[in-house]
PDB file of N, CA and C in Angstrom:
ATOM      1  N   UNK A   1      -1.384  15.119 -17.703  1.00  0.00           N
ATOM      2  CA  UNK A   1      -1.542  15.008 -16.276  1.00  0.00           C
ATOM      3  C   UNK A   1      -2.800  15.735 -15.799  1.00  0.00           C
ATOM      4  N   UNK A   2      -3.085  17.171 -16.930  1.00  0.00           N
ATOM      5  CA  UNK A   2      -4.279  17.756 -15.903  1.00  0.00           C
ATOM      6  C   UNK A   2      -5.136  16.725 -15.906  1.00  0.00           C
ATOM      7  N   UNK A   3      -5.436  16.389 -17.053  1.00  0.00           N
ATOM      8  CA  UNK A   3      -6.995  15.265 -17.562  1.00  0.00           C
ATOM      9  C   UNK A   3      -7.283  14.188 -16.166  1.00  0.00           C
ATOM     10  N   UNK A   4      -6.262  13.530 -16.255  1.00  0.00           N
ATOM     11  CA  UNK A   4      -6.012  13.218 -14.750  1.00  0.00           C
ATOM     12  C   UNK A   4      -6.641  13.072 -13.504  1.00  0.00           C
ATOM     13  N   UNK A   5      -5.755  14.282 -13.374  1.00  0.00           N
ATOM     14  CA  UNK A   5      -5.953  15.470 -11.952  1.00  0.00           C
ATOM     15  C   UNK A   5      -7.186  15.410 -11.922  1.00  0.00           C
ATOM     16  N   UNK A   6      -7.828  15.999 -12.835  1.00  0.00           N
ATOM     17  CA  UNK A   6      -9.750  16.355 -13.032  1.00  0.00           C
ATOM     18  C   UNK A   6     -10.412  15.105 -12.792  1.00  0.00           C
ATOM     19  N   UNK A   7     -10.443  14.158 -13.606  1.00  0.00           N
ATOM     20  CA  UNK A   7     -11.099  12.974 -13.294  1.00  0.00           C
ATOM     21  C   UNK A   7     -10.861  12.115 -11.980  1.00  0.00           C
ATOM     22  N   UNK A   8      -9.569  12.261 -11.428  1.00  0.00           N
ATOM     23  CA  UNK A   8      -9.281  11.709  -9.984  1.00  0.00           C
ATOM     24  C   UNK A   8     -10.062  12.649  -9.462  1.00  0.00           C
ATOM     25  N   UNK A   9     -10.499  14.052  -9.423  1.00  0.00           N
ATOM     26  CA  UNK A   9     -11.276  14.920  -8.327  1.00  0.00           C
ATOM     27  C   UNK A   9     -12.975  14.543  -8.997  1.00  0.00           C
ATOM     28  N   UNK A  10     -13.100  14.253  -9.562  1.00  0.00           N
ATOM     29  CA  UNK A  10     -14.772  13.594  -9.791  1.00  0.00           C
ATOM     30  C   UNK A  10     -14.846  12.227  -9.556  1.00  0.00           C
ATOM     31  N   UNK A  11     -13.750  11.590  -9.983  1.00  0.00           N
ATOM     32  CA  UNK A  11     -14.107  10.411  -9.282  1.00  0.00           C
ATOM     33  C   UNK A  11     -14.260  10.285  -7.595  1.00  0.00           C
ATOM     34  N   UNK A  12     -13.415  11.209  -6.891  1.00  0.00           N
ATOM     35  CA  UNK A  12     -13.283  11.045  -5.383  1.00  0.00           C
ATOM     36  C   UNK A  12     -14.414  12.387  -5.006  1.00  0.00           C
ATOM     37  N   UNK A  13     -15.310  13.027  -5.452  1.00  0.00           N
ATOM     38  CA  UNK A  13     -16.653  13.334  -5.444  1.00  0.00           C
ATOM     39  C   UNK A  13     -17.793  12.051  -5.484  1.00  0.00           C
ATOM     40  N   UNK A  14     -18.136  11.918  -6.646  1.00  0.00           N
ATOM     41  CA  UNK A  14     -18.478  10.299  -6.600  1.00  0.00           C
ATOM     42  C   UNK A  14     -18.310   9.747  -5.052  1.00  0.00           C
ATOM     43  N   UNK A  15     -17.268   9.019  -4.767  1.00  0.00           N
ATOM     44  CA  UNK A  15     -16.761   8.147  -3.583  1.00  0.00           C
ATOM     45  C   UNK A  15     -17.473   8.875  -2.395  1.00  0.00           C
ATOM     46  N   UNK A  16     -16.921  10.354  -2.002  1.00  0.00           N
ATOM     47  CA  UNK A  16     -17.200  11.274  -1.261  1.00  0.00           C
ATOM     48  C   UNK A  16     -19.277  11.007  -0.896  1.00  0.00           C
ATOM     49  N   UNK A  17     -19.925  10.870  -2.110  1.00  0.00           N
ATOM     50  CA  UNK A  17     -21.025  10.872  -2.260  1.00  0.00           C
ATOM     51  C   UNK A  17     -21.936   9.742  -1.988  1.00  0.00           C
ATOM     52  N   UNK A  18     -21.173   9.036  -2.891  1.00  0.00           N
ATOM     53  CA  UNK A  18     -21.577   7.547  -2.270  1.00  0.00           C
ATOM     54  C   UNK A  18     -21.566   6.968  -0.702  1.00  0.00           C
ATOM     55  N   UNK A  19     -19.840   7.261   0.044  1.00  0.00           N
ATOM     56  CA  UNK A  19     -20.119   6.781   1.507  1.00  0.00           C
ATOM     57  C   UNK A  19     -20.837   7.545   2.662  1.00  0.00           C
ATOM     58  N   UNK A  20     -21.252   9.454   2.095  1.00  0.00           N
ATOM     59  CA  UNK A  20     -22.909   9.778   2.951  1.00  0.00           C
ATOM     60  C   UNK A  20     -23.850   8.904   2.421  1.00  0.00           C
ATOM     61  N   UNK A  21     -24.474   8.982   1.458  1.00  0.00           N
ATOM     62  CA  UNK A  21     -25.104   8.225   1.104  1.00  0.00           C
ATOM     63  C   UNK A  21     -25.439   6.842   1.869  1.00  0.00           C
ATOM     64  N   UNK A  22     -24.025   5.996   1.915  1.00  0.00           N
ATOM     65  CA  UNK A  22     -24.263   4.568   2.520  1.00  0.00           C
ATOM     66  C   UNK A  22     -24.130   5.024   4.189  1.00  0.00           C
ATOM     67  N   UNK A  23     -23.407   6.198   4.737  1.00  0.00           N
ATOM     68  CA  UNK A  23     -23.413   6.043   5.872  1.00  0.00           C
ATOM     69  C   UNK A  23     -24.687   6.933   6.458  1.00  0.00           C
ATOM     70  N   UNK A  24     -26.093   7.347   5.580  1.00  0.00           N
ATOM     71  CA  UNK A  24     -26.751   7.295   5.723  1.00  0.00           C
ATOM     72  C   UNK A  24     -28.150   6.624   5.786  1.00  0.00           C
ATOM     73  N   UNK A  25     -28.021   5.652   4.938  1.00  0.00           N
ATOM     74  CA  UNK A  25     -29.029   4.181   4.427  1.00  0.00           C
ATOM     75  C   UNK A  25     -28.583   3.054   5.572  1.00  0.00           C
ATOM     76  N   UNK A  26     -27.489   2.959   6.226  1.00  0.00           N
ATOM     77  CA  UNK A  26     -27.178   1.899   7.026  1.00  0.00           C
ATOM     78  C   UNK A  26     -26.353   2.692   8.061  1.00  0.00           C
ATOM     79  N   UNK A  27     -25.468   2.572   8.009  1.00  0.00           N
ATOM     80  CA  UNK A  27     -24.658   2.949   9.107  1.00  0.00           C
ATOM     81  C   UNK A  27     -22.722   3.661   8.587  1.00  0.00           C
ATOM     82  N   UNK A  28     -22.509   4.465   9.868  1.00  0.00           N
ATOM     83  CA  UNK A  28     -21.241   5.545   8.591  1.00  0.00           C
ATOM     84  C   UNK A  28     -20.270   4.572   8.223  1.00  0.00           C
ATOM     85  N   UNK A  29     -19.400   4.718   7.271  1.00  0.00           N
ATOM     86  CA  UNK A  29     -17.816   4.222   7.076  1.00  0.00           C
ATOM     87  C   UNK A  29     -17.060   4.030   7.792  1.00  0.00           C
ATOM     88  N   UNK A  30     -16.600   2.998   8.386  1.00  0.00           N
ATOM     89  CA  UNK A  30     -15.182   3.473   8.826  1.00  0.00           C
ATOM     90  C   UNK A  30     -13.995   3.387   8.202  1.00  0.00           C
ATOM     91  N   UNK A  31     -13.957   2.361   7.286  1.00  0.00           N
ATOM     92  CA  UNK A  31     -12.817   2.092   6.321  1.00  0.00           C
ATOM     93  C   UNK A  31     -12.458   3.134   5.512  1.00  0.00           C
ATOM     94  N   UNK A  32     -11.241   3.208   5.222  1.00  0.00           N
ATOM     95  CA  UNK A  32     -10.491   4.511   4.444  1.00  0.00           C
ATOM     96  C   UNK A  32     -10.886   3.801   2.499  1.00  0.00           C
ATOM     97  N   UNK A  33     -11.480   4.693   1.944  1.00  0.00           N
ATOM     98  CA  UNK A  33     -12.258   4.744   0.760  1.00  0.00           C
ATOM     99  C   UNK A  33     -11.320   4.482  -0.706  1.00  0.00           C
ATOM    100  N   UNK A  34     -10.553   3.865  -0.821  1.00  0.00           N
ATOM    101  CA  UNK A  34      -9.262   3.255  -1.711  1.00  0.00           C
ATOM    102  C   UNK A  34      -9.478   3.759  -3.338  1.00  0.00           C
ATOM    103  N   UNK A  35      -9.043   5.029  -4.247  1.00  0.00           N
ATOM    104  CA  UNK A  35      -9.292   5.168  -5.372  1.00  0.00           C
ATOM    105  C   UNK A  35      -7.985   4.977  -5.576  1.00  0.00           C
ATOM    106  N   UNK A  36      -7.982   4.308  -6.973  1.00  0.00           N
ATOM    107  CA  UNK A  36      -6.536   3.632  -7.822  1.00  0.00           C
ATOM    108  C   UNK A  36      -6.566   4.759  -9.046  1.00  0.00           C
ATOM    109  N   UNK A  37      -5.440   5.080  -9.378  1.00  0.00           N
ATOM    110  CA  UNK A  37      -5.342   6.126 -10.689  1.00  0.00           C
ATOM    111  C   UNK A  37      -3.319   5.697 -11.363  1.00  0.00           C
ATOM    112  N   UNK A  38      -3.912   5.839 -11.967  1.00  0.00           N
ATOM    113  CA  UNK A  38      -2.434   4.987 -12.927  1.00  0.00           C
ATOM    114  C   UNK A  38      -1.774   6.490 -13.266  1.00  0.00           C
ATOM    115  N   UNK A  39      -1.612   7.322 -12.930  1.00  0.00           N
ATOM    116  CA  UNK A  39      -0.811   8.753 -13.248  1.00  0.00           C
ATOM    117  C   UNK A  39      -0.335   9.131 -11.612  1.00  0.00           C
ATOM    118  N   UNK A  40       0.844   9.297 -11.838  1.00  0.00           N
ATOM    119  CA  UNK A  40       1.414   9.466 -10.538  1.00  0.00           C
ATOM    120  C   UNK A  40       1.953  10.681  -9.940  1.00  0.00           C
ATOM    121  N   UNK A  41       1.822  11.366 -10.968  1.00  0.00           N
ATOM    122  CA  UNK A  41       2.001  12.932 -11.081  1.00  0.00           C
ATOM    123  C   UNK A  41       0.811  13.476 -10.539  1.00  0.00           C
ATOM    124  N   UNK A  42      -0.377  12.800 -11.092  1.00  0.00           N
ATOM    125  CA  UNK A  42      -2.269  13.476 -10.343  1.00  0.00           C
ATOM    126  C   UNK A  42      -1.869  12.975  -9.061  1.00  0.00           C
ATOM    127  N   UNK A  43      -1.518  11.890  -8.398  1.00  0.00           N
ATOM    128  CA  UNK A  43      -1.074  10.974  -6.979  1.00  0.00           C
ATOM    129  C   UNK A  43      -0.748  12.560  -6.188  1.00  0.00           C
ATOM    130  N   UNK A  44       0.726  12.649  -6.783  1.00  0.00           N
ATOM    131  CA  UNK A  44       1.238  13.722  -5.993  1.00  0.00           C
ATOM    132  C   UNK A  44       1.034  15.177  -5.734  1.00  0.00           C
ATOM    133  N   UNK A  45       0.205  15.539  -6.900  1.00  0.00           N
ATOM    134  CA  UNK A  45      -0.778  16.836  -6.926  1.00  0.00           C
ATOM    135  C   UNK A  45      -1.332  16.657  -6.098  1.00  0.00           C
ATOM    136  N   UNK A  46      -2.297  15.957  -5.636  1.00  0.00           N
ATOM    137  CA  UNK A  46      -3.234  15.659  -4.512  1.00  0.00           C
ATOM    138  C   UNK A  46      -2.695  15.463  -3.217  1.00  0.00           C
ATOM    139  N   UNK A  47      -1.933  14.768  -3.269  1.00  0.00           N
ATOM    140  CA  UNK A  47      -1.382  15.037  -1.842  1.00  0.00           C
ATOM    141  C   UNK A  47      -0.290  15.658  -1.573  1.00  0.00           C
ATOM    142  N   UNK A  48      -0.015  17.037  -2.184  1.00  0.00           N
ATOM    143  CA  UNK A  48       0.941  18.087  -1.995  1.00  0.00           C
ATOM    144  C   UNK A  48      -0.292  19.203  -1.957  1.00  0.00           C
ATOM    145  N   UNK A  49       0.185  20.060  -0.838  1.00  0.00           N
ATOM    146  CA  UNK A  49      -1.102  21.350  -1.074  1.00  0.00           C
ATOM    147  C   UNK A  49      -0.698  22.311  -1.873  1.00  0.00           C
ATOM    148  N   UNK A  50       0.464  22.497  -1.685  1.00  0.00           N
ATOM    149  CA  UNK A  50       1.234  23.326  -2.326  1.00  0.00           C
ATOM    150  C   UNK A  50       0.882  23.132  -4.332  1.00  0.00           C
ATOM    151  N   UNK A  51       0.134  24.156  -4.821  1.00  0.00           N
ATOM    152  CA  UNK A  51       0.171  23.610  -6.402  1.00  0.00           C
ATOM    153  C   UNK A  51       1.122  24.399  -7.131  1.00  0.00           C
ATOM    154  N   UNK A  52       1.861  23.575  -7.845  1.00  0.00           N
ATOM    155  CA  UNK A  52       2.776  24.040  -8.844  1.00  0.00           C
ATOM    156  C   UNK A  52       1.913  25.082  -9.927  1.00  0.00           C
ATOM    157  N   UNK A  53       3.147  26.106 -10.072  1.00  0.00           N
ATOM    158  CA  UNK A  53       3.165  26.455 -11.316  1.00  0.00           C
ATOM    159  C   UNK A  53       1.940  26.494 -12.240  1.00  0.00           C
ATOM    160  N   UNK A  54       2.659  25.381 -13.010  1.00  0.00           N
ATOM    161  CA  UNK A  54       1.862  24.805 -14.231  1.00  0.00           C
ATOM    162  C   UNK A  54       0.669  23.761 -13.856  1.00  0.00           C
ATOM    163  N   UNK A  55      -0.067  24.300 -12.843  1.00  0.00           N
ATOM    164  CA  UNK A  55      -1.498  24.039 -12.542  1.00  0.00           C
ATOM    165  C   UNK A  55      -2.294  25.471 -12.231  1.00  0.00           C
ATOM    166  N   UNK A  56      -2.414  26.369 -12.413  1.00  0.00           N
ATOM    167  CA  UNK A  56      -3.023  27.697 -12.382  1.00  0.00           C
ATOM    168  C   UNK A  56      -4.031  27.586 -13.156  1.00  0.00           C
ATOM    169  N   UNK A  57      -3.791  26.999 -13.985  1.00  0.00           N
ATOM    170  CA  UNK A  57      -5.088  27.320 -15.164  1.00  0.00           C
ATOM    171  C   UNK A  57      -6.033  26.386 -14.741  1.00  0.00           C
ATOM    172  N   UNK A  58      -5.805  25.465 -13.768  1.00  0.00           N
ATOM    173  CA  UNK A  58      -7.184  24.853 -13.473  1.00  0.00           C
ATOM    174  C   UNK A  58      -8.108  25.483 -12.334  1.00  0.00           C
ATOM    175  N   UNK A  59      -9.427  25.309 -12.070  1.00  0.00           N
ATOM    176  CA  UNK A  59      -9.901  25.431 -11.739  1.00  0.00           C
ATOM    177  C   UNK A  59      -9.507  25.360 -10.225  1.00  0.00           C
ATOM    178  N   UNK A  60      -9.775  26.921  -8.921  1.00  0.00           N
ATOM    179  CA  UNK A  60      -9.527  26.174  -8.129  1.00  0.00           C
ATOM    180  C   UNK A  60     -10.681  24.892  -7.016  1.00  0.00           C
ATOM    181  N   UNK A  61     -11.958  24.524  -7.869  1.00  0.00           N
ATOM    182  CA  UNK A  61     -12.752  24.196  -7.516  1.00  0.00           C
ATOM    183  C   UNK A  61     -11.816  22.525  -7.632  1.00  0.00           C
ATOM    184  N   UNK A  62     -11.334  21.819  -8.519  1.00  0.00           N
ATOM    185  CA  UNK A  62     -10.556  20.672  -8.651  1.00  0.00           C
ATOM    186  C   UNK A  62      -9.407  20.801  -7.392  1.00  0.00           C
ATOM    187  N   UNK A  63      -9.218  21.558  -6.968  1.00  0.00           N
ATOM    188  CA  UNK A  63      -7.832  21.321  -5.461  1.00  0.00           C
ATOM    189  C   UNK A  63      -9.019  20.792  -4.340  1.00  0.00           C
ATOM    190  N   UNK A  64     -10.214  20.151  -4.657  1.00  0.00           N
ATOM    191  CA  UNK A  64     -10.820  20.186  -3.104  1.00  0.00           C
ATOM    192  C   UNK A  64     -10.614  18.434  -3.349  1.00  0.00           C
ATOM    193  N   UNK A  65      -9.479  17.673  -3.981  1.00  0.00           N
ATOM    194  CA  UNK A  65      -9.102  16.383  -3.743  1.00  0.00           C
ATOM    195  C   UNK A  65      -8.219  16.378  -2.893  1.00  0.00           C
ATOM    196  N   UNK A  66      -7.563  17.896  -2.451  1.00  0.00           N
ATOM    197  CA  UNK A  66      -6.042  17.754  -1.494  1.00  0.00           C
ATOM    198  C   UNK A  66      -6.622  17.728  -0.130  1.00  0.00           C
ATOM    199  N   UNK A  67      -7.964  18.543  -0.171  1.00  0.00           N
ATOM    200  CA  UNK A  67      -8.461  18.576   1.287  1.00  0.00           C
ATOM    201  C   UNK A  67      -8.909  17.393   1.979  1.00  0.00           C
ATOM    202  N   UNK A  68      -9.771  16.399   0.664  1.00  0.00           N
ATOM    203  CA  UNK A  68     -10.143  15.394   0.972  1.00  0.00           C
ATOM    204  C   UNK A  68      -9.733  13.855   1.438  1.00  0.00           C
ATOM    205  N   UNK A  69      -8.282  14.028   0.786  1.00  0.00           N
ATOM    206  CA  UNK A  69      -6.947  13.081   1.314  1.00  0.00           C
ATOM    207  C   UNK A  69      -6.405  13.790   2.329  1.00  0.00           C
ATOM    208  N   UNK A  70      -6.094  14.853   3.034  1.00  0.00           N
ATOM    209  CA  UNK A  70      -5.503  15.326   3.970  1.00  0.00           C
ATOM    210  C   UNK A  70      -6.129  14.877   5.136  1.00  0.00           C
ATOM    211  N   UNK A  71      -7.593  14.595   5.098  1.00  0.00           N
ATOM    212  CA  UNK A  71      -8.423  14.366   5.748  1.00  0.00           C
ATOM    213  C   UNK A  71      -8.883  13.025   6.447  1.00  0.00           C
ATOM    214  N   UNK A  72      -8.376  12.009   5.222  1.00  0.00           N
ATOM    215  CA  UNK A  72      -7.974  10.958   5.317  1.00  0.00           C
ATOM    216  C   UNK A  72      -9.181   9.777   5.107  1.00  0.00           C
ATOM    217  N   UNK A  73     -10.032  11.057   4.537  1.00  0.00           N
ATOM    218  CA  UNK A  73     -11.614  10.151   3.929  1.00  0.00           C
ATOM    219  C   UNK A  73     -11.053   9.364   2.683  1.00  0.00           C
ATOM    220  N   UNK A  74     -10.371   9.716   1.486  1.00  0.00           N
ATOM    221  CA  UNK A  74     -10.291   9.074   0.614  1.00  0.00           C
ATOM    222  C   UNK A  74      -8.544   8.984   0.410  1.00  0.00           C
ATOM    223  N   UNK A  75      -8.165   7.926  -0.307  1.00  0.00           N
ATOM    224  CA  UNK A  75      -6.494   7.353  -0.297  1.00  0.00           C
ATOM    225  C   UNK A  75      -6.067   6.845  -1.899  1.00  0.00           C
ATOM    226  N   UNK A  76      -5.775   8.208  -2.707  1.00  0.00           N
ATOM    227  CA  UNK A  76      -5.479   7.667  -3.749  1.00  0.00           C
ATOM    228  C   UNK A  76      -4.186   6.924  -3.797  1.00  0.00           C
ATOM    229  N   UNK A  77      -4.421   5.632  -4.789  1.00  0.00           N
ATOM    230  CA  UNK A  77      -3.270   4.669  -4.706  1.00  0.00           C
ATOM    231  C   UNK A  77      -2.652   4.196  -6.144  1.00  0.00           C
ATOM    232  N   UNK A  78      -1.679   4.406  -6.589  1.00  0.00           N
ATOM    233  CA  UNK A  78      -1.088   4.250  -7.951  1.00  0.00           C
ATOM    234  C   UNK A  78      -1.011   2.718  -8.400  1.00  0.00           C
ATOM    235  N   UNK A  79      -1.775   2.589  -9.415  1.00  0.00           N
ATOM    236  CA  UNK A  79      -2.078   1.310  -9.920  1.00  0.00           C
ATOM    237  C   UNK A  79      -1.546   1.160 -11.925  1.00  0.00           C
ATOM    238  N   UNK A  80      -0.637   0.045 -11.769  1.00  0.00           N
ATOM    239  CA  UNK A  80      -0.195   0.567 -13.250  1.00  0.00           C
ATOM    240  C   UNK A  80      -1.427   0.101 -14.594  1.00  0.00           C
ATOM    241  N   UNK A  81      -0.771   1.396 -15.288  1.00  0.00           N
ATOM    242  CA  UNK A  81      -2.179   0.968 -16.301  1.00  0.00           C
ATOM    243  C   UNK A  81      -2.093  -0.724 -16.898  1.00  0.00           C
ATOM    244  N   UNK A  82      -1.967  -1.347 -16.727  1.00  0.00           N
ATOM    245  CA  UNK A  82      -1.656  -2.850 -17.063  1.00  0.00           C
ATOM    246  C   UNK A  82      -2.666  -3.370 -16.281  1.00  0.00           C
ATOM    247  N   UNK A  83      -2.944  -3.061 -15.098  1.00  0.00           N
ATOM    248  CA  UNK A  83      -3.676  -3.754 -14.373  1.00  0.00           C
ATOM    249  C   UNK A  83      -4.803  -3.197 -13.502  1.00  0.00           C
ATOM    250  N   UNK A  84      -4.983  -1.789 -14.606  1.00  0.00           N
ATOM    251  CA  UNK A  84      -6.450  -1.427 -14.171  1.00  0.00           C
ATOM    252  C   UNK A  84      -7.770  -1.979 -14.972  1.00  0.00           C
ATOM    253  N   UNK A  85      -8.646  -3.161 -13.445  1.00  0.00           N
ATOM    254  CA  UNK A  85      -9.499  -3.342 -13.959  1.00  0.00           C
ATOM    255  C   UNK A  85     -10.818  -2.328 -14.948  1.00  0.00           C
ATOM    256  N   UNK A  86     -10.593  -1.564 -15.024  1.00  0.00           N
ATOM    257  CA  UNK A  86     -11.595  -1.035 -15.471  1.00  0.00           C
ATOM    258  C   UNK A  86     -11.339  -0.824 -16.748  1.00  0.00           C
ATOM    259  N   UNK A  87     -10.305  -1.139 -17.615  1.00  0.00           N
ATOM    260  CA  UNK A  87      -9.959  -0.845 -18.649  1.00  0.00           C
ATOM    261  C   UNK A  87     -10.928  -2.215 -19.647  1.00  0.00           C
ATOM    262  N   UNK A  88     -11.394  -2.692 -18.878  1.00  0.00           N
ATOM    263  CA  UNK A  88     -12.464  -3.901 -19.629  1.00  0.00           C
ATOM    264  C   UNK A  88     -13.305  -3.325 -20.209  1.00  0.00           C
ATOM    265  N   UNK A  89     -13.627  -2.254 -19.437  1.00  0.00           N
ATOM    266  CA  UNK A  89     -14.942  -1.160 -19.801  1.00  0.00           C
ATOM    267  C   UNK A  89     -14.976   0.061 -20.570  1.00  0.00           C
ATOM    268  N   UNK A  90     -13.218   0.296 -20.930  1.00  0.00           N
ATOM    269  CA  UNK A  90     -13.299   1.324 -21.805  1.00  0.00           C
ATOM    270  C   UNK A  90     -12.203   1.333 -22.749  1.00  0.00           C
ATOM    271  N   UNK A  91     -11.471  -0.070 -23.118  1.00  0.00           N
ATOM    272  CA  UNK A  91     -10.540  -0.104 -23.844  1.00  0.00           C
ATOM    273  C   UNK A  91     -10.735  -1.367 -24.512  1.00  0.00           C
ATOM    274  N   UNK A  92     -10.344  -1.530 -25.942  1.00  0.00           N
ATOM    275  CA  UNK A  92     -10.181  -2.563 -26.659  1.00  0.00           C
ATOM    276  C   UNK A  92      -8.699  -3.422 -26.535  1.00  0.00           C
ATOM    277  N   UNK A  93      -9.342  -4.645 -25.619  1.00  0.00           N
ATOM    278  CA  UNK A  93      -8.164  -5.640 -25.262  1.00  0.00           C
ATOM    279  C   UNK A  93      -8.336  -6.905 -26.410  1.00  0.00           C
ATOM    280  N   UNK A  94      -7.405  -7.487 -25.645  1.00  0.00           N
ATOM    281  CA  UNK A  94      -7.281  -8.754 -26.127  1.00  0.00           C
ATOM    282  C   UNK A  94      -7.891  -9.965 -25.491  1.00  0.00           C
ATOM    283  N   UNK A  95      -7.846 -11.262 -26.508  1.00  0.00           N
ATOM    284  CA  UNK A  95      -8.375 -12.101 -25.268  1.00  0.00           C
ATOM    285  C   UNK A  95      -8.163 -12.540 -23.626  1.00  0.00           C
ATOM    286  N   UNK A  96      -6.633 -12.064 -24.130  1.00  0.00           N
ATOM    287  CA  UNK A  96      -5.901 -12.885 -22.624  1.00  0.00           C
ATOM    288  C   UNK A  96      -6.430 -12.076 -21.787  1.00  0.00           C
ATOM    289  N   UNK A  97      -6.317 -10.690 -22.188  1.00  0.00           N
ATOM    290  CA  UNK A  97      -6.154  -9.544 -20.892  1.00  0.00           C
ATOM    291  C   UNK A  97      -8.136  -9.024 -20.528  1.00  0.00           C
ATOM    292  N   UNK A  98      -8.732  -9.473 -21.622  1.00  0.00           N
ATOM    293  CA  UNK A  98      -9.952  -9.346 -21.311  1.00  0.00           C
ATOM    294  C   UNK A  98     -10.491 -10.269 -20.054  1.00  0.00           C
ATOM    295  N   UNK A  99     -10.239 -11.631 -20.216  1.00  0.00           N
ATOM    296  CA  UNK A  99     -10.282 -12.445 -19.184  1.00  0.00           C
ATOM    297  C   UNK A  99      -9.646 -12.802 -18.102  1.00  0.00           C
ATOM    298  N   UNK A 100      -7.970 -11.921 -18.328  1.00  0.00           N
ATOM    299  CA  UNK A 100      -7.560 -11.345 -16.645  1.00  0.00           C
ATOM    300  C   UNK A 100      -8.825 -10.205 -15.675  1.00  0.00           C
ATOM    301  N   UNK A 101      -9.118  -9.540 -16.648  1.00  0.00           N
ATOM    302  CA  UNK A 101      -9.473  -8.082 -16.071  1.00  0.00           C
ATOM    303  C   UNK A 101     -10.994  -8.469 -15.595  1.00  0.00           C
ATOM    304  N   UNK A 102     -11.436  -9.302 -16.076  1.00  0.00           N
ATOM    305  CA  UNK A 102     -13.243  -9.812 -16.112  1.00  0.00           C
ATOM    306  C   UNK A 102     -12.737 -10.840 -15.212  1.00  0.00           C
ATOM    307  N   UNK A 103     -12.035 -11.611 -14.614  1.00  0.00           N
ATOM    308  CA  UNK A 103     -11.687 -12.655 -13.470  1.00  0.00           C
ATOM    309  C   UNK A 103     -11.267 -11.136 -12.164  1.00  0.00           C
ATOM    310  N   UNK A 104     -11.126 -10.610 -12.599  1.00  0.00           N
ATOM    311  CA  UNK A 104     -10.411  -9.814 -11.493  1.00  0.00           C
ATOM    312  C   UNK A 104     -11.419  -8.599 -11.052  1.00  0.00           C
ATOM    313  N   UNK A 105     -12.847  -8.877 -12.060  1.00  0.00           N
ATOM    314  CA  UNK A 105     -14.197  -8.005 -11.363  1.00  0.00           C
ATOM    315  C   UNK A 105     -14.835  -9.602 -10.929  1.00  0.00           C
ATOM    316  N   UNK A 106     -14.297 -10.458 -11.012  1.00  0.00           N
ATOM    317  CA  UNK A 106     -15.423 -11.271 -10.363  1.00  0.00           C
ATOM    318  C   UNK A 106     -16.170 -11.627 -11.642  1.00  0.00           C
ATOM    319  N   UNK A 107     -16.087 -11.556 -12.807  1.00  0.00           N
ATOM    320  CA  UNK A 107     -16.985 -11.684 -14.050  1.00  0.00           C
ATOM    321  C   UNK A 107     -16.842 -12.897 -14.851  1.00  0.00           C
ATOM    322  N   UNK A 108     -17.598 -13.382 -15.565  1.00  0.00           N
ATOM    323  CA  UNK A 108     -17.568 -15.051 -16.617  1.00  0.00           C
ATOM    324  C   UNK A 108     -17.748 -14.789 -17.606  1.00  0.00           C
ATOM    325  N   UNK A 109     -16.458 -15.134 -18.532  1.00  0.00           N
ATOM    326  CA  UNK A 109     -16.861 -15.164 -19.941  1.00  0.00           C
ATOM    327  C   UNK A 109     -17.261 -16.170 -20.581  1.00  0.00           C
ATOM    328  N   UNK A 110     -18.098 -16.098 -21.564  1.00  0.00           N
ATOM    329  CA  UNK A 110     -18.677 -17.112 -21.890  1.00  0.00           C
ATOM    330  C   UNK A 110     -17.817 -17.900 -22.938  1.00  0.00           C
TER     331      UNK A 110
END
């Protein structure tokens, strides 16, 4: 779960970064910023302020994902690992599921 936890708080850095960024090149956000994470335990870490226990040993620089959903800039949303597209990009599939996941970025296989 920590591994998780950590990568949901860099990925929603990232996000965080990207919409100054765009709401500086054009014009701000208004839409609420949608990150999907297939661990539902990191889900509820983040949006509980309160940290358990058996999260001490992390960093408290990784809790600044609770501030950032409280806030209501970014909305992590539990997506099962079955049907995270991104697993095209870092997992060895099969045919079927390669060409679900590449139809479902918008992508053509040849």
């Amino acid at each position: 779960m920590e591994a998780e936890y950590v990568v949901a708080v860099h990925a929603t850095k990232e996000a965080v970064w990207l919409c100054a960024l765009t709401g500086s090149l054009t014009f701000p956000l208004t839409m609420l910023t949608v990150l999907h994470c297939d661990n539902q335990s990191a889900i509820v870490l983040s949006k509980n302020g309160h940290h358990h226990a058996q999260m001490k040993h992390i960093d408290i620089s990784f809790h600044f994902i609770c501030e950032v959903v409280e806030n209501r800039s970014i909305s992590l949303v539990y997506c099962p690992t079955g049907l995270m597209m991104a697993d095209l990009l870092t997992k060895l599939l099969n045919h079927s599921k390669m060409g679900e996941h590449a139809a479902g970025l918008g992508l053509l296989l040849a």
